[in-house]
Protein backbone atom coordinates (compact mmCIF):
# COMPACT_ATOMS: atom_id res chain seq x y z
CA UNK A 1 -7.13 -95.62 12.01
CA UNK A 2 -9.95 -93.47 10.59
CA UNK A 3 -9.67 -92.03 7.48
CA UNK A 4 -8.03 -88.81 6.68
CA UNK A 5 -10.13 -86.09 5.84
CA UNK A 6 -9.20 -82.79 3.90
CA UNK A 7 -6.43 -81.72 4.79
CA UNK A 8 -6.70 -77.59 5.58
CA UNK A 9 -3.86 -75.20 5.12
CA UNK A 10 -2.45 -73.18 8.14
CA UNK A 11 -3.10 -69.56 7.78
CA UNK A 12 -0.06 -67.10 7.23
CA UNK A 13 0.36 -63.67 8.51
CA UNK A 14 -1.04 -61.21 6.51
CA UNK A 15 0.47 -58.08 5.62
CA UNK A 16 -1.33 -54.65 6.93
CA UNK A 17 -3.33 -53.27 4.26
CA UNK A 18 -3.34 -56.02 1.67
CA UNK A 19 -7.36 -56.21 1.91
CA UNK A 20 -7.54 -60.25 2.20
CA UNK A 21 -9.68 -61.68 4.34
CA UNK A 22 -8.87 -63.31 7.91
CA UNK A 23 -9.66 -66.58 8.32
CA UNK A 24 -10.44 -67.47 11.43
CA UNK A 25 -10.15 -70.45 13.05
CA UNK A 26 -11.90 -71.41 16.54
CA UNK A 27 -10.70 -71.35 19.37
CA UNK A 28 -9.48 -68.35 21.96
CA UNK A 29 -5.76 -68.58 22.36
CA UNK A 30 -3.07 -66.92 20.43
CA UNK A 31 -2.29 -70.69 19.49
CA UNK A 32 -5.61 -71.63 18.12
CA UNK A 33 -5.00 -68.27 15.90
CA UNK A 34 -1.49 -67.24 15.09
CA UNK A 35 -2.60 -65.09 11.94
CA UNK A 36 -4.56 -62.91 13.67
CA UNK A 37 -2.21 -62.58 16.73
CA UNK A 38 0.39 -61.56 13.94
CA UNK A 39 -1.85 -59.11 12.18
CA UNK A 40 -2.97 -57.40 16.02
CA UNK A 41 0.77 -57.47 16.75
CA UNK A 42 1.32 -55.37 13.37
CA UNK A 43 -1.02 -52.91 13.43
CA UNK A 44 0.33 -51.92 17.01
CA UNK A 45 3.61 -51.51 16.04
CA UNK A 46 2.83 -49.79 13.06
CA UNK A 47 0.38 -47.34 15.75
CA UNK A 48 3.95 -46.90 17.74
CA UNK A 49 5.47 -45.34 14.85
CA UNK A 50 2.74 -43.07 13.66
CA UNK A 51 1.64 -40.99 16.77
CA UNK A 52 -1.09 -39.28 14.19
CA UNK A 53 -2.51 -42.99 14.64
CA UNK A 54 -4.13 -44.90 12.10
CA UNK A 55 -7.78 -44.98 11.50
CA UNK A 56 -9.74 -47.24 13.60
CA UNK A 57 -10.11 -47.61 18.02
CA UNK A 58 -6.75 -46.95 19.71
CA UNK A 59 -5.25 -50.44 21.02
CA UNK A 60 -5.30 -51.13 24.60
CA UNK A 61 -2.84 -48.66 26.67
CA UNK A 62 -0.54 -51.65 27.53
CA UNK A 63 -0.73 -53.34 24.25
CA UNK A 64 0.47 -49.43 23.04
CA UNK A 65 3.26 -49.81 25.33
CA UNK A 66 4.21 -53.07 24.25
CA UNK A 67 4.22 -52.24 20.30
CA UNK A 68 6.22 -49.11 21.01
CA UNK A 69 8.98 -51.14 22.71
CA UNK A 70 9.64 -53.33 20.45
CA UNK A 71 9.35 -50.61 17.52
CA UNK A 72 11.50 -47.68 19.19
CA UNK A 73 13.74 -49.80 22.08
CA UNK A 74 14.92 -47.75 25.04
CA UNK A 75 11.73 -45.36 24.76
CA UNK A 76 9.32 -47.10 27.23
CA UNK A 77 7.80 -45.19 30.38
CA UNK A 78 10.92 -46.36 32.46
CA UNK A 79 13.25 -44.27 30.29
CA UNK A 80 11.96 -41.10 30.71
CA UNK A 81 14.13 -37.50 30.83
CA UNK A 82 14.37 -33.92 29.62
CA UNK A 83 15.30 -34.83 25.93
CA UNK A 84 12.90 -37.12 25.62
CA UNK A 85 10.22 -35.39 23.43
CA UNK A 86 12.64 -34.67 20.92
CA UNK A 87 13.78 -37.90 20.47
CA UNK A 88 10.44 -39.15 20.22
CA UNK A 89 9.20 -36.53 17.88
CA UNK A 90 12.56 -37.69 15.48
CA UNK A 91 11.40 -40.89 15.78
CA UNK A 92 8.44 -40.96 14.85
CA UNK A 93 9.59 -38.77 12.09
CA UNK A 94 11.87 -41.63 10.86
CA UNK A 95 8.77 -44.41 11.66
CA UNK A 96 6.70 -42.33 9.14
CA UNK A 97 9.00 -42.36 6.33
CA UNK A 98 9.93 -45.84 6.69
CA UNK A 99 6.42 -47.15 6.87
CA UNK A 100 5.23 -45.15 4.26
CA UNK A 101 8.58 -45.93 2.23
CA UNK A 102 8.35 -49.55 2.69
CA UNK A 103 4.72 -50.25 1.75
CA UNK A 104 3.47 -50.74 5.25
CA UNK A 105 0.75 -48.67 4.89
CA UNK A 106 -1.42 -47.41 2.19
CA UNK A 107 -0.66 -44.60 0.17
CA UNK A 108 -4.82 -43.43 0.67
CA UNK A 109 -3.31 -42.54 4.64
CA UNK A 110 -3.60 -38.74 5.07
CA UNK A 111 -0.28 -39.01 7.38
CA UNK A 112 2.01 -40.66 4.24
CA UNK A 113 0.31 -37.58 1.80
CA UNK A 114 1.03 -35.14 4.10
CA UNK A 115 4.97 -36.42 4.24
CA UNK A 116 5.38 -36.75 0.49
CA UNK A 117 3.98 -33.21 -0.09
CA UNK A 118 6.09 -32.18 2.26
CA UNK A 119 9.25 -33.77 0.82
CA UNK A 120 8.50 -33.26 -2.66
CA UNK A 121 7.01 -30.03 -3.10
CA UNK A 122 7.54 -27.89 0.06
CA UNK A 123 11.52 -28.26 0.84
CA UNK A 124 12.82 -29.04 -2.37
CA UNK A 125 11.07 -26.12 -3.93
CA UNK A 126 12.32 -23.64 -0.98
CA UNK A 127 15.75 -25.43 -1.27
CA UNK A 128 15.81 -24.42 -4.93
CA UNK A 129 13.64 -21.23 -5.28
CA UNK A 130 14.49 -19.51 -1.25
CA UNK A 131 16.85 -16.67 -2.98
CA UNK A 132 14.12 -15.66 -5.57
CA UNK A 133 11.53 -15.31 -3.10
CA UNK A 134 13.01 -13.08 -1.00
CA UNK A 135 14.18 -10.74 -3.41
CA UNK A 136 10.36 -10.70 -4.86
CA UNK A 137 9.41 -10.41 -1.00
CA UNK A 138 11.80 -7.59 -0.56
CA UNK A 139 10.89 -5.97 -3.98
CA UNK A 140 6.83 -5.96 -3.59
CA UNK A 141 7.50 -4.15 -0.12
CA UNK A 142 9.48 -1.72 -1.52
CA UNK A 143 6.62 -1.00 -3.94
CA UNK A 144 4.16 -0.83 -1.44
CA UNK A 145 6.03 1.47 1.00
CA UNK A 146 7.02 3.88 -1.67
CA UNK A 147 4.24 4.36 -3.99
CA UNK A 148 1.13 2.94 -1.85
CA UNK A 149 0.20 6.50 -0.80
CA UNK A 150 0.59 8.33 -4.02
CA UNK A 151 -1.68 5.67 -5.27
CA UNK A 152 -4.26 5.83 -2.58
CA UNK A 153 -4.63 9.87 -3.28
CA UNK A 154 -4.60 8.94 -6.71
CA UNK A 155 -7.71 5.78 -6.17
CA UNK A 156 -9.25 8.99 -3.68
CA UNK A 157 -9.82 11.31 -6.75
CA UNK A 158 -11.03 9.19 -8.99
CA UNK A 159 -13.49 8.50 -6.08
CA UNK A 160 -14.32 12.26 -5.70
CA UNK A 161 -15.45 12.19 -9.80
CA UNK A 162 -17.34 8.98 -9.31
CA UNK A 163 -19.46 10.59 -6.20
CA UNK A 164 -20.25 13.90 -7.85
CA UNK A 165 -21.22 12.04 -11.11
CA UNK A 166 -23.70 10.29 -8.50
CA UNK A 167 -24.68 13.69 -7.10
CA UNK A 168 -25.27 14.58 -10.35
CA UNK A 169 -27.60 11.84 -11.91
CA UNK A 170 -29.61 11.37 -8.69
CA UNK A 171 -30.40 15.17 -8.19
CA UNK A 172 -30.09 16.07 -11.94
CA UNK A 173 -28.34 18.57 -11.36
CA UNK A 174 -27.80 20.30 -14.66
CA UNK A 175 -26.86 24.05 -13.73
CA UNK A 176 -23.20 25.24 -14.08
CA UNK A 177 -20.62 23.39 -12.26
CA UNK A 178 -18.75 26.90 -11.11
CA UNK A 179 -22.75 27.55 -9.72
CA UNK A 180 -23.91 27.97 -6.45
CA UNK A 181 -25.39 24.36 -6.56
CA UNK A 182 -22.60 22.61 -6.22
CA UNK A 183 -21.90 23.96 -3.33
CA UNK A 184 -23.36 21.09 -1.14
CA UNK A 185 -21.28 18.76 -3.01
CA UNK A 186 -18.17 21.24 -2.92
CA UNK A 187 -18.06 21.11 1.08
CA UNK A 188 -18.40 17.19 1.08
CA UNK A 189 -15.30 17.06 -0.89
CA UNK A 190 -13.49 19.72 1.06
CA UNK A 191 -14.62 18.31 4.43
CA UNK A 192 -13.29 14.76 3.33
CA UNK A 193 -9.61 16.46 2.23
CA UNK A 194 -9.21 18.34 5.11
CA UNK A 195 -9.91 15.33 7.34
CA UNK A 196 -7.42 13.51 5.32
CA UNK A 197 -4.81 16.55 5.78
CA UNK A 198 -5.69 16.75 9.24
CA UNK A 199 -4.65 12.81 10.45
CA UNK A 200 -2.13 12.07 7.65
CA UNK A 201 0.13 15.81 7.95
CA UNK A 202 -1.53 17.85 10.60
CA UNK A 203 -2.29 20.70 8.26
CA UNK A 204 -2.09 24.23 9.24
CA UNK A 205 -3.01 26.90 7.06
CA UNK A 206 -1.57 30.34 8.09
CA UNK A 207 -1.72 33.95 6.31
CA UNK A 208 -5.47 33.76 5.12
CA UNK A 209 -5.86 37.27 5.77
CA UNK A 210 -3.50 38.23 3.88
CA UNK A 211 -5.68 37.20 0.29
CA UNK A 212 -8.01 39.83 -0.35
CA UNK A 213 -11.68 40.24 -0.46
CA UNK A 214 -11.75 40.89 -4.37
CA UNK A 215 -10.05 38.59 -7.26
CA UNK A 216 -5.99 38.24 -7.17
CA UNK A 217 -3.54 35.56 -8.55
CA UNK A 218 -2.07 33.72 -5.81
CA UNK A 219 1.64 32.06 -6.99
CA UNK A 220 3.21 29.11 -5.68
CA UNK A 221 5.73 26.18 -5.37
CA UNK A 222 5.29 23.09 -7.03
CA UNK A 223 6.02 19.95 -5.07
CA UNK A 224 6.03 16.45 -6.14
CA UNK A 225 2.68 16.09 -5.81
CA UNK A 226 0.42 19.41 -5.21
CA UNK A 227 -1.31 17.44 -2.14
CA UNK A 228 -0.72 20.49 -0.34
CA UNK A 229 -2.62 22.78 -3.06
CA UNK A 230 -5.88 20.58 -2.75
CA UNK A 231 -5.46 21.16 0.86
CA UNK A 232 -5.76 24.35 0.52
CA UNK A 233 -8.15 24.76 -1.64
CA UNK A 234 -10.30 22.54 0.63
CA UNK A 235 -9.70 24.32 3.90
CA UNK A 236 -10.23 28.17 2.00
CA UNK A 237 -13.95 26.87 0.84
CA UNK A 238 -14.91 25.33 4.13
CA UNK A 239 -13.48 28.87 6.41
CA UNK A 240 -14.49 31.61 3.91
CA UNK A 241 -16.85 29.41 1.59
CA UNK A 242 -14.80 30.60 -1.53
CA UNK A 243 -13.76 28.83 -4.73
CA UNK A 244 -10.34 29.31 -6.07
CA UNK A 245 -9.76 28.62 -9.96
CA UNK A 246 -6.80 27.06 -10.50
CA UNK A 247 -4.62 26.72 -13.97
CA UNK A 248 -3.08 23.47 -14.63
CA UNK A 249 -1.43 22.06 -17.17
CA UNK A 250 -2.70 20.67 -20.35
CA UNK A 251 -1.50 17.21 -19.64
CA UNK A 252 -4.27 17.53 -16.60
CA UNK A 253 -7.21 17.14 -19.23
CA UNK A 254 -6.31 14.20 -20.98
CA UNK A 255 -6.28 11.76 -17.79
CA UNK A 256 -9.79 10.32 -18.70
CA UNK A 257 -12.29 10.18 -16.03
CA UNK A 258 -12.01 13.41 -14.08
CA UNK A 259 -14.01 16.29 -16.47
CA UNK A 260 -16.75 16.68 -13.78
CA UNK A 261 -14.61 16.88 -10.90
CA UNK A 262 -11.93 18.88 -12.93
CA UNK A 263 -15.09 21.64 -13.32
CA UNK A 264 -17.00 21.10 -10.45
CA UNK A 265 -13.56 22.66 -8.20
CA UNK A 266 -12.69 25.38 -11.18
CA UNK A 267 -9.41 23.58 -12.80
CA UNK A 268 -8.91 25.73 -15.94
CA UNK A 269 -5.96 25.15 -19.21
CA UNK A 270 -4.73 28.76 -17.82
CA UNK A 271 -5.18 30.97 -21.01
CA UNK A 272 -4.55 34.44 -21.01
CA UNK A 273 -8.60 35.51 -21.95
CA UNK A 274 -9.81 32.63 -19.15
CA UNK A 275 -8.02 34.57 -16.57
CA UNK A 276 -9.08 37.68 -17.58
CA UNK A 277 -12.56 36.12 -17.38
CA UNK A 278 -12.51 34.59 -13.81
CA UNK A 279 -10.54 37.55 -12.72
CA UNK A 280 -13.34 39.89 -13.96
CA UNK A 281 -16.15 37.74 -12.30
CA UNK A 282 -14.32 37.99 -9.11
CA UNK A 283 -12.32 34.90 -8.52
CA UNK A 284 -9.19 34.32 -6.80
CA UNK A 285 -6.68 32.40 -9.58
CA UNK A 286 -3.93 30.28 -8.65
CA UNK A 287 -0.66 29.45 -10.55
CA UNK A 288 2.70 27.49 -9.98
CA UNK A 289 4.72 29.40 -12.96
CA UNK A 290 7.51 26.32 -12.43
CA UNK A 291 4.21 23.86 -12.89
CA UNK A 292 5.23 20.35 -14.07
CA UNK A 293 8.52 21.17 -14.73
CA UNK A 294 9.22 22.12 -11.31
CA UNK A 295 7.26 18.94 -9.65
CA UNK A 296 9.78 16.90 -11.85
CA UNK A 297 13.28 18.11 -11.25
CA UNK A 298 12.91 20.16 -8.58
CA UNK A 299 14.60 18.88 -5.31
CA UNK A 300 14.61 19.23 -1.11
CA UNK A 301 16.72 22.68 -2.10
CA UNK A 302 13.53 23.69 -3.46
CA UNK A 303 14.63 25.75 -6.24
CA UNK A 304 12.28 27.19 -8.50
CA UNK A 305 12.70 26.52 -11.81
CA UNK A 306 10.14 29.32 -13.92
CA UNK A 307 12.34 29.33 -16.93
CA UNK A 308 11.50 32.70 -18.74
CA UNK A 309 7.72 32.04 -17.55
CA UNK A 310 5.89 36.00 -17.09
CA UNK A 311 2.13 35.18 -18.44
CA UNK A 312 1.29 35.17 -14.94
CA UNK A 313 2.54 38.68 -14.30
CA UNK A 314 0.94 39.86 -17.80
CA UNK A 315 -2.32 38.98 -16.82
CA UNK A 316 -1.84 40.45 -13.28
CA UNK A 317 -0.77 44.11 -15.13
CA UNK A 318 -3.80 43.74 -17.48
CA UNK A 319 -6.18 43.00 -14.73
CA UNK A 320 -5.29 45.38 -12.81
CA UNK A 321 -4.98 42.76 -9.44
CA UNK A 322 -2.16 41.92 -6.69
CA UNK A 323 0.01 38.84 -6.66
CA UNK A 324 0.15 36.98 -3.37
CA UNK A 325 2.71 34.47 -3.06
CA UNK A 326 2.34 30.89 -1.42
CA UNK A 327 4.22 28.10 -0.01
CA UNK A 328 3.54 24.64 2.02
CA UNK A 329 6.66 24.03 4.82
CA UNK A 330 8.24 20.19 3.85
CA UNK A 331 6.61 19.40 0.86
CA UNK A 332 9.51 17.78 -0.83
CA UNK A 333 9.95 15.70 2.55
CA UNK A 334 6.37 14.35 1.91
CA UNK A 335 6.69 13.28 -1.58
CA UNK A 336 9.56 13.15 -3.45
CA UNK A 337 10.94 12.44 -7.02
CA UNK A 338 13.61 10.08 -8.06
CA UNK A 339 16.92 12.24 -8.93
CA UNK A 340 17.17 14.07 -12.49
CA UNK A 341 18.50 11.61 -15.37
CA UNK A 342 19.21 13.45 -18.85
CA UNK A 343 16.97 10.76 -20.32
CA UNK A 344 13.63 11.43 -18.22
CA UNK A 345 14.53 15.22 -18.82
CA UNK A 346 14.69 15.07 -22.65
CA UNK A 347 11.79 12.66 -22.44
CA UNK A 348 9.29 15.62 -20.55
CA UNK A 349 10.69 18.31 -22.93
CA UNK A 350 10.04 16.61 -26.10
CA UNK A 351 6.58 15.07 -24.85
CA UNK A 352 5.70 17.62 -21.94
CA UNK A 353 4.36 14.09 -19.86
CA UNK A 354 5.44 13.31 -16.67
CA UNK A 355 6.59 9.26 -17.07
CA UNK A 356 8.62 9.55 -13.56
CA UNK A 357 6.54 8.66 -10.91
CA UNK A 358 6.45 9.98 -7.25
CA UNK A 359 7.24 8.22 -4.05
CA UNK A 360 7.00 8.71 -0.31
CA UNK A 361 3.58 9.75 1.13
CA UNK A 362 5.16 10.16 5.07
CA UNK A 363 3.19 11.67 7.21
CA UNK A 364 5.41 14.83 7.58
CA UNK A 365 4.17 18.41 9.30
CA UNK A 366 2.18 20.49 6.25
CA UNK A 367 2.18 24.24 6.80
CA UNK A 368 1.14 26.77 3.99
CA UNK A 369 2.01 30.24 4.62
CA UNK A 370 0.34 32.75 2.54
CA UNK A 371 2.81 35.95 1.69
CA UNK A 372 1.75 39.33 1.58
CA UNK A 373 0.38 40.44 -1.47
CA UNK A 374 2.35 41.99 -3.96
CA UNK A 375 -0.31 45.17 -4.98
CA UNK A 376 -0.75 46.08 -8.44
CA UNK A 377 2.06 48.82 -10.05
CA UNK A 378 0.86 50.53 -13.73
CA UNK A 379 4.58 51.48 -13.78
CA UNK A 380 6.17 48.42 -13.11
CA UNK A 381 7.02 46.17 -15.84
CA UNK A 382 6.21 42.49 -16.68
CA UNK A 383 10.12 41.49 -15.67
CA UNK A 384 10.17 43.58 -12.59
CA UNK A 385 6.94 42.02 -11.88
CA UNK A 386 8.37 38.44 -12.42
CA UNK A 387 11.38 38.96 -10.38
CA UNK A 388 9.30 40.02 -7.37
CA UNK A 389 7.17 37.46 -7.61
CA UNK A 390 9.85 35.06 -7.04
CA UNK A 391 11.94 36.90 -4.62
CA UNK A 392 8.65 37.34 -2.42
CA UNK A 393 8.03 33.03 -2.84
CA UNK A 394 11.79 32.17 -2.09
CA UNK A 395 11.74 34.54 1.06
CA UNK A 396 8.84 32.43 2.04
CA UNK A 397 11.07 29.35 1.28
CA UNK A 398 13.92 30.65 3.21
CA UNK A 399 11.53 32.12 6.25
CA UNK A 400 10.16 28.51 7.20
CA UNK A 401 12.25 25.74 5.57
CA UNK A 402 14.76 23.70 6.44
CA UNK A 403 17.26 23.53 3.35
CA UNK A 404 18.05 20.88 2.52
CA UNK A 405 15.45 19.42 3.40
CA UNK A 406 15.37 16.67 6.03
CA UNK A 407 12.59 13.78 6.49
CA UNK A 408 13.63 13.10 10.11
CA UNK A 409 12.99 16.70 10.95
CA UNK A 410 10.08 17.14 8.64
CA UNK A 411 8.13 14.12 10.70
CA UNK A 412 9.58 15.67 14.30
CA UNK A 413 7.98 18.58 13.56
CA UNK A 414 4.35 16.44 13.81
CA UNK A 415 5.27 16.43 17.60
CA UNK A 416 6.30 20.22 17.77
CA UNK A 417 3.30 22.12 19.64
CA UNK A 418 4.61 25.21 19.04
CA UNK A 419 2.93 26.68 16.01
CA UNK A 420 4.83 29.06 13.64
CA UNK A 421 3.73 32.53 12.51
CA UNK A 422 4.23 34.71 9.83
């Protein structure tokens, strides 16, 4: 017998993934090399179960076949029916976590990262967190619905100051802001607010002949948000190319940011010798006597609420001008404030701020009716005066709204061709 040379180990079936080499052997037959057969045989079972497939060329369509058989039995081209996508997708759901579970396949495969991120992070968090994020969900809507228009007008007149600051620097513009050169930058700001009236309420301004050709106070109601007041203001400049003052109140001056645009459109602190002033020099002059106040606790009855206010009516007897009262149709359907609490109450009286914010913005009908003008009496007194004032603005109330007031009819009304008169 010849002597026995060194002796060489069989091969064993490697694992998929452990990185060792394959040792080959020759020969062609499965026989000649039963490692590799193994190994094939592996990675086409371990195909079967992922249908994401794992990196590499796809194995032959009937070597496919064969691996899924013997991974999923009972799934093979000659069971086919109606269900059968379903049961394959669970499957392979179950093949995924038990390869990637069991070590089969590296933990570097996108398809086993994808799984654990999914059963980790995704469904345990939305098992344990699903309540709090819908309330959040619900509460940022709520936020948004409510107070995402008074916010936008808000964002929109901040814009106004920035552009006329512009204006202002590039033409250096230094004259008067109540001057004739503003003008061009007056009727860009009026043209952009009545456009926005226009779309968002459908704003109709009636009763414009009623204001006369000299100066005169004009008196109105306050709603939430005097929207409606800048609408006017905007639509009297571009028809009659006229400039209304308007008295606000002192709370108006200390939001910082807005001194140009607060002089460039005639917003004045309301004393008695500055009306006399803008009266003299020809201006109309506008007034809510219920001013913040009335914004705040006021409600869709619309009630004024002037307190013992008369300066108004003073002024009016001293110059020597009429009173023409004013109101907008639904503006307490358009913006709204939340209902009176003794604590936000006590707070505005002892701090004369408003801290409750306004909410709404729907795009309700707009309609300001101007009154006839109350003409000027030397022997009528400052409480006569008062009481007409407000009789003449709650007839005007009671002549074109709804009370209470009602949203759903408010936003009908958009649809309503027929225009009202005085």
């Amino acid at each position: 017998m010849p002597p026995e040379g060194p002796r060489v180990p069989s091969p064993r079936p490697l694992a998929v993934g452990s990185g060792a080499p394959i040792q080959r052997r020759p020969g062609g037959t499965a026989a000649a090399r039963p490692g590799i057969f193994i190994v094939e045989e592996l990675k086409m079972v371990t195909w079967a179960r992922n249908p994401l497939g794992l990196p590499g060329p796809a194995p032959p369509p009937r070597a496919w076949a064969r691996g899924r058989q013997r991974a999923y039995p009972g799934t093979g081209p000659h069971r086919r029916g109606p269900c059968d996508g379903r049961r394959r997708r669970g499957q392979d759901m179950i093949g995924r976590k038990e390869s990637c579970t069991s070590g089969q396949m590296l933990m570097t495969d996108l398809n086993c990262l994808a799984y654990a991120l999914e059963e980790w992070m995704v469904v345990e968090y939305l098992k344990k967190y699903f309540f709090h994020v819908v309330i959040v969900s619900l509460t940022i809507s709520a936020i948004l619905v409510f107070f995402i228009v008074p916010l936008t007008i808000l964002f929109f007149i901040y814009l106004t100051n920035i552009l006329l600051l512009i204006y202002r620097k590039n033409g250096e513009v230094k004259a008067d802001p109540l001057s004739d050169v503003w003008d061009g930058a007056r009727k860009t700001i009026a043209s952009f607010w009545d456009i926005y009236a226009r779309i968002w309420h459908g704003y109709e301004l009636h009763g414009v002949e009623n204001l006369p050709e000299g100066p005169g106070i004009l008196v109105y109601y306050h709603g939430a948000i005097p929207i409606d007041y800048l609408y006017f203001l905007s639509r009297l400049f571009l028809w009659k190319k006229r400039l209304c003052l308007s008295v606000a109140d002192h709370f108006v001056f200390r939001l910082p940011g807005l001194k140009l645009l607060l002089e460039v459109t005639g917003v004045m602190p309301g004393t008695r010798e500055e009306c006399l002033i803008a009266l003299k020099n020809g201006h109309l002059v506008s007034i809510s006597p219920g001013g913040v106040r009335e914004a705040l606790f006021s409600d869709e009855s619309y009630q004024l609420m002037w307190g013992n206010r008369k300066g108004f009516a003073q002024v009016a007897l001293d110059a020597k001008v009429p009173i023409i009262p004013m109101y907008t149709q639904n503006v307490r359907e358009g913006y709204r404030m939340f209902k009176e609490r003794r604590f936000f109450r006590q707070l505005y009286e002892s701090t004369r701020l408003p801290f409750t914010p306004p909410y709404g913005g729907l795009p309700v009908k707009f309609r300001t009716y101007i009154g006839e003008p109350i003409p000027y009496d030397p022997d009528i007194t400052t409480e006569e005066l008062v009481e007409k004032t407000k009789t003449a603005v709650q007839a005007l109330i009671s002549k074109h709204q709804t009370i209470p007031g009602s949203i759903w009819k408010a936003l009908l009304e958009r649809f309503d061709k027929h225009r009202k008169r005085d």
